[in-house]
PDB file of N, CA and C in Angstrom:
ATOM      1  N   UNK A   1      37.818 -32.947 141.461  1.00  0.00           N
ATOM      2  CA  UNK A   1      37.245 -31.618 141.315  1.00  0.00           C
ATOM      3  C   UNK A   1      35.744 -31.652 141.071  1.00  0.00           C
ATOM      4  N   UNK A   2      35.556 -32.533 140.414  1.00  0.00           N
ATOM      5  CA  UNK A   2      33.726 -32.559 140.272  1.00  0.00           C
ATOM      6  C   UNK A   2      33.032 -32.803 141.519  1.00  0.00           C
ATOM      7  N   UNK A   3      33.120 -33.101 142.172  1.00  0.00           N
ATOM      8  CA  UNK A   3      32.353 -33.326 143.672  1.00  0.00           C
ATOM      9  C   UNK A   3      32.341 -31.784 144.210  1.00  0.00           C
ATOM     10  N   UNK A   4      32.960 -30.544 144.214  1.00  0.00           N
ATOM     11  CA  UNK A   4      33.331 -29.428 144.274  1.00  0.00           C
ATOM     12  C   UNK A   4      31.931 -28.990 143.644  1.00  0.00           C
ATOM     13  N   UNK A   5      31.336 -29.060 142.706  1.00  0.00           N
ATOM     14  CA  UNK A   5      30.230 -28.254 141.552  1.00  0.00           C
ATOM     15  C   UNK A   5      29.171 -29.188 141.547  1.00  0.00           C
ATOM     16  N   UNK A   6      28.991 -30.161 142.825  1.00  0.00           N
ATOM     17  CA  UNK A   6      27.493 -30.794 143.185  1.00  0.00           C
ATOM     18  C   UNK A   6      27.451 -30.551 144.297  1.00  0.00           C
ATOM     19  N   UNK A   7      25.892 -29.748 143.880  1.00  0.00           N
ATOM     20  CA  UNK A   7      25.066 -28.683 145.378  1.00  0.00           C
ATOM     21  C   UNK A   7      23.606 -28.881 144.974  1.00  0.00           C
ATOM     22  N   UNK A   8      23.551 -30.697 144.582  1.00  0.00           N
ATOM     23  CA  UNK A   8      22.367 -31.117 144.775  1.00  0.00           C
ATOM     24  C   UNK A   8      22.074 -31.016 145.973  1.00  0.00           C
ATOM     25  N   UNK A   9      23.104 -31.227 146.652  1.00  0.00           N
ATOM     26  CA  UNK A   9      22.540 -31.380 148.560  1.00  0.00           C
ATOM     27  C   UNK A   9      22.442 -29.917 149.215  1.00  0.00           C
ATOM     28  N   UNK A  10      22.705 -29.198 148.441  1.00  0.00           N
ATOM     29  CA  UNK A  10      22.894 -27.992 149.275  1.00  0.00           C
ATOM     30  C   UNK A  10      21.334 -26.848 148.471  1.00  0.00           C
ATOM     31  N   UNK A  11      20.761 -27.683 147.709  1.00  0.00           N
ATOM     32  CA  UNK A  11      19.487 -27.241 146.899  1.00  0.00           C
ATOM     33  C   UNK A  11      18.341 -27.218 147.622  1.00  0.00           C
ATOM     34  N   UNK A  12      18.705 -28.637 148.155  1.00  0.00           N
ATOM     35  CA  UNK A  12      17.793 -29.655 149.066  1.00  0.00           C
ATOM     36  C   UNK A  12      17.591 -28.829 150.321  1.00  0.00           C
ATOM     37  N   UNK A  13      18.878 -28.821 151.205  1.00  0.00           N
ATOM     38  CA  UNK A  13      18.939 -28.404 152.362  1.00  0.00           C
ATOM     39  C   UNK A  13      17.991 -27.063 152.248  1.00  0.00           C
ATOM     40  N   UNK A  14      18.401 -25.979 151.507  1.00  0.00           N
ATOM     41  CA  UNK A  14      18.006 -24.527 151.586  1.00  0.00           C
ATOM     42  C   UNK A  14      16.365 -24.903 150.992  1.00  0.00           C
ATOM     43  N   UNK A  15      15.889 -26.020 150.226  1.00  0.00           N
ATOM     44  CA  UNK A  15      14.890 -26.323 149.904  1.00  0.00           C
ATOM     45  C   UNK A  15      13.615 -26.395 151.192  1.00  0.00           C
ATOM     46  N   UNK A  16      14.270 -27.077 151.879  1.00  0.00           N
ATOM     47  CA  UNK A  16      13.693 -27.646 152.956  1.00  0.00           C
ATOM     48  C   UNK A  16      13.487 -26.437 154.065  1.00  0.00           C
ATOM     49  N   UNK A  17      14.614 -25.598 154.152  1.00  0.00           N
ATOM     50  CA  UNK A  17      14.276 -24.551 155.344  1.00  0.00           C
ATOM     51  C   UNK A  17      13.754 -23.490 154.476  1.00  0.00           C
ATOM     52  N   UNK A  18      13.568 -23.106 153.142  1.00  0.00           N
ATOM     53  CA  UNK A  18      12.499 -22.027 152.382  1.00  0.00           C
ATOM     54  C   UNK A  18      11.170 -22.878 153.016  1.00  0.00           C
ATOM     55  N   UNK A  19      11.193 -23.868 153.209  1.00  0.00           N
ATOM     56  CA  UNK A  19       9.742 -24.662 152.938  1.00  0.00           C
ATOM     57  C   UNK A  19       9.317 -24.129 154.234  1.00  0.00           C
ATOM     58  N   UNK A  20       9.599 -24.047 155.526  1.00  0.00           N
ATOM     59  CA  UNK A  20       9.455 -24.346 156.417  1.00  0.00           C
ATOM     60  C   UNK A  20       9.249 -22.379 156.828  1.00  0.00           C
ATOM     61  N   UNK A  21       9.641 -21.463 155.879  1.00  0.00           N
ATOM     62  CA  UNK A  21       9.900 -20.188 156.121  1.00  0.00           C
ATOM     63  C   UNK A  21       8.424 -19.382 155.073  1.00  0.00           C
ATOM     64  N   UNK A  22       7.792 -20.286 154.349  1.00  0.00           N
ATOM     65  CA  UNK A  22       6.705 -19.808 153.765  1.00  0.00           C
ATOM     66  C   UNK A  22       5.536 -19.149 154.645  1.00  0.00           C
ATOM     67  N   UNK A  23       5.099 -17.947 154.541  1.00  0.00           N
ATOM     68  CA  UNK A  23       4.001 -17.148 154.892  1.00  0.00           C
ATOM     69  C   UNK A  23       3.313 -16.691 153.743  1.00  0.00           C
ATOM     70  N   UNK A  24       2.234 -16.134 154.585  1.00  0.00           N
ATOM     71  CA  UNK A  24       1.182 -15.190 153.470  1.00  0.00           C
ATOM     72  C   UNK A  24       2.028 -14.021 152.472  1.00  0.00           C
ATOM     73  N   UNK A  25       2.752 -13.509 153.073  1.00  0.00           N
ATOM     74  CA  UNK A  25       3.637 -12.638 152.379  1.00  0.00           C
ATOM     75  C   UNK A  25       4.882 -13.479 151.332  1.00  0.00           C
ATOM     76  N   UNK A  26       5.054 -14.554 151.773  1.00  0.00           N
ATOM     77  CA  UNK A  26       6.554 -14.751 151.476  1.00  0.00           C
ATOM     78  C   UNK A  26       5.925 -15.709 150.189  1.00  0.00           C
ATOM     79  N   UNK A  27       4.698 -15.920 150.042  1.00  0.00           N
ATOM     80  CA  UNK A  27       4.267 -17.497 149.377  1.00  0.00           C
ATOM     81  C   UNK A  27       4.357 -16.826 148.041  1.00  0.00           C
ATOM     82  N   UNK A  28       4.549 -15.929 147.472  1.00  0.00           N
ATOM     83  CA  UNK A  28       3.870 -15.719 146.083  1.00  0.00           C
ATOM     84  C   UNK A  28       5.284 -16.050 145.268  1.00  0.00           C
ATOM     85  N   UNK A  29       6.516 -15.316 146.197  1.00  0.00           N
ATOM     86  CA  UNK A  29       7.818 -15.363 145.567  1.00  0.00           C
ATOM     87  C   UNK A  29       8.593 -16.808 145.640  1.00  0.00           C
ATOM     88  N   UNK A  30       8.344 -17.295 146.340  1.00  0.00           N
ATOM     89  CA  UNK A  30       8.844 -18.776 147.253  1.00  0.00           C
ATOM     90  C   UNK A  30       8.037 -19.951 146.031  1.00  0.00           C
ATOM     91  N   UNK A  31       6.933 -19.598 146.215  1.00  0.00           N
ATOM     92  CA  UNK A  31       5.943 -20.742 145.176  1.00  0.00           C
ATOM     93  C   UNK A  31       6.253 -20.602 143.293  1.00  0.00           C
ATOM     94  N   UNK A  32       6.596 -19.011 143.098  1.00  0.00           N
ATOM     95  CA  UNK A  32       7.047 -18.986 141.544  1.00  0.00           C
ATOM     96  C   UNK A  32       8.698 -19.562 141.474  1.00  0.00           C
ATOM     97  N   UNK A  33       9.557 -19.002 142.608  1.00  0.00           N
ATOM     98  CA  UNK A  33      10.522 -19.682 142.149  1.00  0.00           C
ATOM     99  C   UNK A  33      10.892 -21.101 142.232  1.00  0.00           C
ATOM    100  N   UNK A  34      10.258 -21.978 143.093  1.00  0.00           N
ATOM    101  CA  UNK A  34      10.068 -22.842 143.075  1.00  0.00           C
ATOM    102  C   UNK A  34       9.138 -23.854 142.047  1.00  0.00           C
ATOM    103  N   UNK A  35       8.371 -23.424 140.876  1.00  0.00           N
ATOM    104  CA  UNK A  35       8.508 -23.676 140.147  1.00  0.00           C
ATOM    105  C   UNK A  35       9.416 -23.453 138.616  1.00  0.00           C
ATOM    106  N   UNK A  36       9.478 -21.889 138.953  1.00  0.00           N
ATOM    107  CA  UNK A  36      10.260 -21.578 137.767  1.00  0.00           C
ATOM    108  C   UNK A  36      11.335 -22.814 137.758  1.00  0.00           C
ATOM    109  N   UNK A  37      12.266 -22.845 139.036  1.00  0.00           N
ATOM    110  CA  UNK A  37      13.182 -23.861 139.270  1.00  0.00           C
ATOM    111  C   UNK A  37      13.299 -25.190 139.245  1.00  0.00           C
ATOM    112  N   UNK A  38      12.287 -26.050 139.679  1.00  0.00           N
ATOM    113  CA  UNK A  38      11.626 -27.069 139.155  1.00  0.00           C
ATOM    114  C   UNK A  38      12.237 -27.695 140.568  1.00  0.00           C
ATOM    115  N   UNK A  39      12.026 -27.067 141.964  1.00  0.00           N
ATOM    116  CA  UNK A  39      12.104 -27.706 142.986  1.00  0.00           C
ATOM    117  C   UNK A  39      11.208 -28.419 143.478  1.00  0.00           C
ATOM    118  N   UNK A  40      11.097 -29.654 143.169  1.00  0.00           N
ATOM    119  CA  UNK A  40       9.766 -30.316 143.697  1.00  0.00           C
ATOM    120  C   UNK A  40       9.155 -30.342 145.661  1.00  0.00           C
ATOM    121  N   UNK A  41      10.080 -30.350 146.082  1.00  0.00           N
ATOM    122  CA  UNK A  41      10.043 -30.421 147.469  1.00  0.00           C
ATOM    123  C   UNK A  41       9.805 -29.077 147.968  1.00  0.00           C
ATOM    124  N   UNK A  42       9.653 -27.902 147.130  1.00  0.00           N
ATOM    125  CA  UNK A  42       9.746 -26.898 147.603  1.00  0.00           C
ATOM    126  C   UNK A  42       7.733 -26.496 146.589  1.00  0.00           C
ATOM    127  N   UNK A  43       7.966 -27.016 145.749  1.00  0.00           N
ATOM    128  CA  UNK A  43       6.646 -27.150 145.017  1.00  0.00           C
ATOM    129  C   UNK A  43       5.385 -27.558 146.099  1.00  0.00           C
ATOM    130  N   UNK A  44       6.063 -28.258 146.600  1.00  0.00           N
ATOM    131  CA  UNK A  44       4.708 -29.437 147.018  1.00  0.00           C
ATOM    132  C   UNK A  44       4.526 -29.001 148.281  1.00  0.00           C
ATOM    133  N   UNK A  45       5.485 -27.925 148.818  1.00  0.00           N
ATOM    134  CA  UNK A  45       5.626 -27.475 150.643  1.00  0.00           C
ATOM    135  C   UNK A  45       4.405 -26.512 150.273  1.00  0.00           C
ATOM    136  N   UNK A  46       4.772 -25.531 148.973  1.00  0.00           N
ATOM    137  CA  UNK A  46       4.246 -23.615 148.417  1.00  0.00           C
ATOM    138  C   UNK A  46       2.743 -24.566 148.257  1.00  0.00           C
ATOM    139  N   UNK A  47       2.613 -25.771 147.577  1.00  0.00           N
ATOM    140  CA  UNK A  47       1.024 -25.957 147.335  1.00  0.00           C
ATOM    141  C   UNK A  47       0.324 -26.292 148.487  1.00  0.00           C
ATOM    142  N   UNK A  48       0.839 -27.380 149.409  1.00  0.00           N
ATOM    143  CA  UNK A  48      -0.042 -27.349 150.904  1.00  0.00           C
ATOM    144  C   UNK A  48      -0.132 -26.274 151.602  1.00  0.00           C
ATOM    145  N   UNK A  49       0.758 -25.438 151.962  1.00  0.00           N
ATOM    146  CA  UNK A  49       0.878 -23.581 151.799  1.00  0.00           C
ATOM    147  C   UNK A  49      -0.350 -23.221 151.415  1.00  0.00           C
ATOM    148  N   UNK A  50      -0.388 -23.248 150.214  1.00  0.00           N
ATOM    149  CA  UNK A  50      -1.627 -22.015 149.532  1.00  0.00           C
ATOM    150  C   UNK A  50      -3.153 -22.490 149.715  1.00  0.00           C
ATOM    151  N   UNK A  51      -2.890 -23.999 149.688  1.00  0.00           N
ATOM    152  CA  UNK A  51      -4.460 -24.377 149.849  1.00  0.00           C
ATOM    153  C   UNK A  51      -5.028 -24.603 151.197  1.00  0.00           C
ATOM    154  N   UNK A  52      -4.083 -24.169 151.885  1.00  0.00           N
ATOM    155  CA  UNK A  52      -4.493 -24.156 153.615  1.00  0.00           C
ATOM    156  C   UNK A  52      -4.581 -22.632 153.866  1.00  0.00           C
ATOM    157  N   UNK A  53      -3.819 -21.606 153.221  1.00  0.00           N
ATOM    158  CA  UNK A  53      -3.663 -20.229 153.513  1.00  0.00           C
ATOM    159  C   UNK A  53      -5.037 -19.541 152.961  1.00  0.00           C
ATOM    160  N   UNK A  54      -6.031 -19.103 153.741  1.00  0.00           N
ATOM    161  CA  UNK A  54      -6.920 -18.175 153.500  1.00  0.00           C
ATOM    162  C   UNK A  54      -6.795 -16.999 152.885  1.00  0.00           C
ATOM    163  N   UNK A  55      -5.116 -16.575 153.183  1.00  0.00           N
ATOM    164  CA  UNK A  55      -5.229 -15.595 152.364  1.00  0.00           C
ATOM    165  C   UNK A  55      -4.677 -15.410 151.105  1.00  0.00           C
ATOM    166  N   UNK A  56      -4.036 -16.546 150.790  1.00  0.00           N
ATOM    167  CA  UNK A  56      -3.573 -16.794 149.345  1.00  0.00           C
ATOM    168  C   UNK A  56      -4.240 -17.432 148.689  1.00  0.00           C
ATOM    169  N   UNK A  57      -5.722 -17.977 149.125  1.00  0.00           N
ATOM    170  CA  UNK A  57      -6.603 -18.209 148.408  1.00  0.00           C
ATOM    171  C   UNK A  57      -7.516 -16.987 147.716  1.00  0.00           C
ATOM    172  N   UNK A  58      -7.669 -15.825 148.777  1.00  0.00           N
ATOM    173  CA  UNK A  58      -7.969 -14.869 148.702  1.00  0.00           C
ATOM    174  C   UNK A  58      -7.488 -13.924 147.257  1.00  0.00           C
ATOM    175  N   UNK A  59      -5.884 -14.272 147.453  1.00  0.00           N
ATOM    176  CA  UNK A  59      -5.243 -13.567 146.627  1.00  0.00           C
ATOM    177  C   UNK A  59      -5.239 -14.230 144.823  1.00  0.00           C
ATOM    178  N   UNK A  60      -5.372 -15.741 145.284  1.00  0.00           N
ATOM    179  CA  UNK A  60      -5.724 -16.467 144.024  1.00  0.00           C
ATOM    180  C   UNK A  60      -6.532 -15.669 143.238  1.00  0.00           C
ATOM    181  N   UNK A  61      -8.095 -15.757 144.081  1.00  0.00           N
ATOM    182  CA  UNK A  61      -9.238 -15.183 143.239  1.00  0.00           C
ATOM    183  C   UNK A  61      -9.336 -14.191 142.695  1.00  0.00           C
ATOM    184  N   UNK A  62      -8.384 -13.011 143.635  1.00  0.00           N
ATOM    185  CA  UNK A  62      -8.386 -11.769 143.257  1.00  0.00           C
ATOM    186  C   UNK A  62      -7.795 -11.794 142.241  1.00  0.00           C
ATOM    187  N   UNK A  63      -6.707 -12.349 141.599  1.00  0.00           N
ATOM    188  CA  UNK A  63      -5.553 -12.561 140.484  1.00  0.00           C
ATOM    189  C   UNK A  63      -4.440 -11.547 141.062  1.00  0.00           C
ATOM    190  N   UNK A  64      -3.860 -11.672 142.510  1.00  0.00           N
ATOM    191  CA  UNK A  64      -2.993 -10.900 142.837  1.00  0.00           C
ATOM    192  C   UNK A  64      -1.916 -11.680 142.955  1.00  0.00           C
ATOM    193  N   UNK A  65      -1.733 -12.953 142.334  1.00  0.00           N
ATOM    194  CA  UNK A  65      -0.486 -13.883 142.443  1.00  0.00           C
ATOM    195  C   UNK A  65      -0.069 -14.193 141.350  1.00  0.00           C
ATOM    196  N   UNK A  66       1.642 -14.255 140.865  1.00  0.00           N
ATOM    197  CA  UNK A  66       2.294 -13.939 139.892  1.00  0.00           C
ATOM    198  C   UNK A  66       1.185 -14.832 139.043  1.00  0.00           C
ATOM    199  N   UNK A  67       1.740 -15.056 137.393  1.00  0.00           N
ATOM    200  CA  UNK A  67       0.561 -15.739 136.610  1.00  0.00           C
ATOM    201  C   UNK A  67       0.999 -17.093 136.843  1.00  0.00           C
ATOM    202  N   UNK A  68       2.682 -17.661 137.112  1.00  0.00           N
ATOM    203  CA  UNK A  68       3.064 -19.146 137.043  1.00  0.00           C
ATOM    204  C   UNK A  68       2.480 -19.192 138.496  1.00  0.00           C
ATOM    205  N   UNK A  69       2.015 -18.966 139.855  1.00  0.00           N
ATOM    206  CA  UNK A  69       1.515 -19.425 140.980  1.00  0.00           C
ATOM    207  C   UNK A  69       0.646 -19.702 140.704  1.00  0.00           C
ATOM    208  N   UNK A  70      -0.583 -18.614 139.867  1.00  0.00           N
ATOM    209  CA  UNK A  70      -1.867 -18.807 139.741  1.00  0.00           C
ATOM    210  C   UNK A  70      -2.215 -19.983 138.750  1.00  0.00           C
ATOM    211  N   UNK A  71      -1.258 -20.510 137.682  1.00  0.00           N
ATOM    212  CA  UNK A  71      -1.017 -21.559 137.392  1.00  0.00           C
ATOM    213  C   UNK A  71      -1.159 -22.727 138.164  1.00  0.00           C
ATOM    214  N   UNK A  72      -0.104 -22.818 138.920  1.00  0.00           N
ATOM    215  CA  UNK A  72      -0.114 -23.694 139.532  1.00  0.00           C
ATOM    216  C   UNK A  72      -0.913 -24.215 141.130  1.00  0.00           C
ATOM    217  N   UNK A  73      -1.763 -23.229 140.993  1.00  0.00           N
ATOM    218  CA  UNK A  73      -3.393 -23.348 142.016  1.00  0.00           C
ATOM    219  C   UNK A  73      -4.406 -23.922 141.258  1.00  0.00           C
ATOM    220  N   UNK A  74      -4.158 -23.914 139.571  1.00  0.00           N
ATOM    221  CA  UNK A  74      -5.316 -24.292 139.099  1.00  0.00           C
ATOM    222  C   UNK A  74      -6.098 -23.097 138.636  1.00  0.00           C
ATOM    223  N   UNK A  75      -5.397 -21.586 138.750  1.00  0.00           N
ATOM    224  CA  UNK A  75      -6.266 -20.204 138.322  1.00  0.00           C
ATOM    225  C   UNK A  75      -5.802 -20.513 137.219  1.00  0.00           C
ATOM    226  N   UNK A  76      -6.357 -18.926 136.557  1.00  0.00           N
ATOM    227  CA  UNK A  76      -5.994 -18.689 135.196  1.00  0.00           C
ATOM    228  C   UNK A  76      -4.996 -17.732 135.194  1.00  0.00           C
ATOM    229  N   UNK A  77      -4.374 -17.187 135.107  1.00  0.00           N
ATOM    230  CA  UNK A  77      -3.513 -16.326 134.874  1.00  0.00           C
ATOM    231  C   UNK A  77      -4.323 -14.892 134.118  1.00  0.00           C
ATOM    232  N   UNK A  78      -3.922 -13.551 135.088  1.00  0.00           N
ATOM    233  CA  UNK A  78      -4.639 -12.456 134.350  1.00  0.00           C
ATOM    234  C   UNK A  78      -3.776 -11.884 133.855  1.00  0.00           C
ATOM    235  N   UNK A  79      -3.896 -11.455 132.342  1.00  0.00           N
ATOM    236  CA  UNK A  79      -2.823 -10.850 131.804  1.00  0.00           C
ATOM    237  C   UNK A  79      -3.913  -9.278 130.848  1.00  0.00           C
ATOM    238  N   UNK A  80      -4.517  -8.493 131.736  1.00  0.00           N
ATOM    239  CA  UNK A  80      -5.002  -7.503 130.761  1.00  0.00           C
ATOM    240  C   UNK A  80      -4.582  -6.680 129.823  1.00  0.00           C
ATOM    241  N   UNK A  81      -3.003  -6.385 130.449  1.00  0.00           N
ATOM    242  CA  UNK A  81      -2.315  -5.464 129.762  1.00  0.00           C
ATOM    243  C   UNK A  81      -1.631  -6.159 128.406  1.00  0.00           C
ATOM    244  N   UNK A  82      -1.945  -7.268 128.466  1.00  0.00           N
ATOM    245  CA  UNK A  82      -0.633  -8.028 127.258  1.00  0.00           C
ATOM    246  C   UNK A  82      -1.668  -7.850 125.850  1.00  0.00           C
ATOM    247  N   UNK A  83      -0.458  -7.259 124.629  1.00  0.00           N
ATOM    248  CA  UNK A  83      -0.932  -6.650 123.683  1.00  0.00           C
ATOM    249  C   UNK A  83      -1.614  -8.580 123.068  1.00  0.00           C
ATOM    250  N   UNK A  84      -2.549  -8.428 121.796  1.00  0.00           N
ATOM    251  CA  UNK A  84      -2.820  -9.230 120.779  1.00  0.00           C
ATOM    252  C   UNK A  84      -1.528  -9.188 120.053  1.00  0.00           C
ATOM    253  N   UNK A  85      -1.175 -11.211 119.586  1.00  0.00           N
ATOM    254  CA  UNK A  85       0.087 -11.161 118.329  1.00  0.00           C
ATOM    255  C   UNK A  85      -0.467 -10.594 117.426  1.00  0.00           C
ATOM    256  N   UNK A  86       0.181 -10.157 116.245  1.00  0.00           N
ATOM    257  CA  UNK A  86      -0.006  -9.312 115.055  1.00  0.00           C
ATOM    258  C   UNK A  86      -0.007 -10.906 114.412  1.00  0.00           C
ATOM    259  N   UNK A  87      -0.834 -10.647 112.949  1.00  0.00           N
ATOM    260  CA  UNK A  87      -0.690 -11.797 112.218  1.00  0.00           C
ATOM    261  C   UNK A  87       0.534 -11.042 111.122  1.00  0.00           C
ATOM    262  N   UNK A  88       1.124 -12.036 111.048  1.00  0.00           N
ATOM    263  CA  UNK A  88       2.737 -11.643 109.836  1.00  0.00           C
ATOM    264  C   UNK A  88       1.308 -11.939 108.098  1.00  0.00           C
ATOM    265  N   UNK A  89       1.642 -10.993 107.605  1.00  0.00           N
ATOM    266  CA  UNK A  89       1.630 -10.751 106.155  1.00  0.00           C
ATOM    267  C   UNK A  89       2.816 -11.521 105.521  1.00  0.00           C
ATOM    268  N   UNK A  90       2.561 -12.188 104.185  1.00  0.00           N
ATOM    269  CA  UNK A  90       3.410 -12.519 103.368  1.00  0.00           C
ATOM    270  C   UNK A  90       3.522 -12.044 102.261  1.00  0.00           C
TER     271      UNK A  90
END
């Protein structure tokens, strides 16, 4: 029964044809979940992707890419709206 609930290979496979399905549109969602997920092969497809894509470089600068993509370009992540922590009183 355990051979049934390993879909390492089947991670891979769909890994490999997301990789191959990345565009300007498709890169922002494809490149966060692929890290959120910790797909390396799918990591390393979204980064030759972005640093060849003019316009997701574009979108880098602008800060129009989630904050873990812009992470992982080397941006900073823009977060204007996120409140200051409160300091706790004792």
């Amino acid at each position: 029964l355990a051979h049934r609930w390993q879909v390492d290979v089947v991670v891979a496979i769909l890994s490999d044809l997301l990789a191959g399905m990345i565009t300007d549109e498709s890169f922002a969602v494809i490149a966060e979940h692929a890290i959120l997920k910790g797909l390396e092969r799918l990591k390393t497809a979204a980064q030759r992707f972005g640093t060849e894509s003019k316009k997701v470089q574009a979108d880098l600068r602008a800060g129009r890419l989630p904050a873990v993509a812009q992470l992982f370009h080397g941006g900073s992540p823009s977060k204007p709206n996120e409140p200051k922590s409160k300091r706790r009183r004792m």
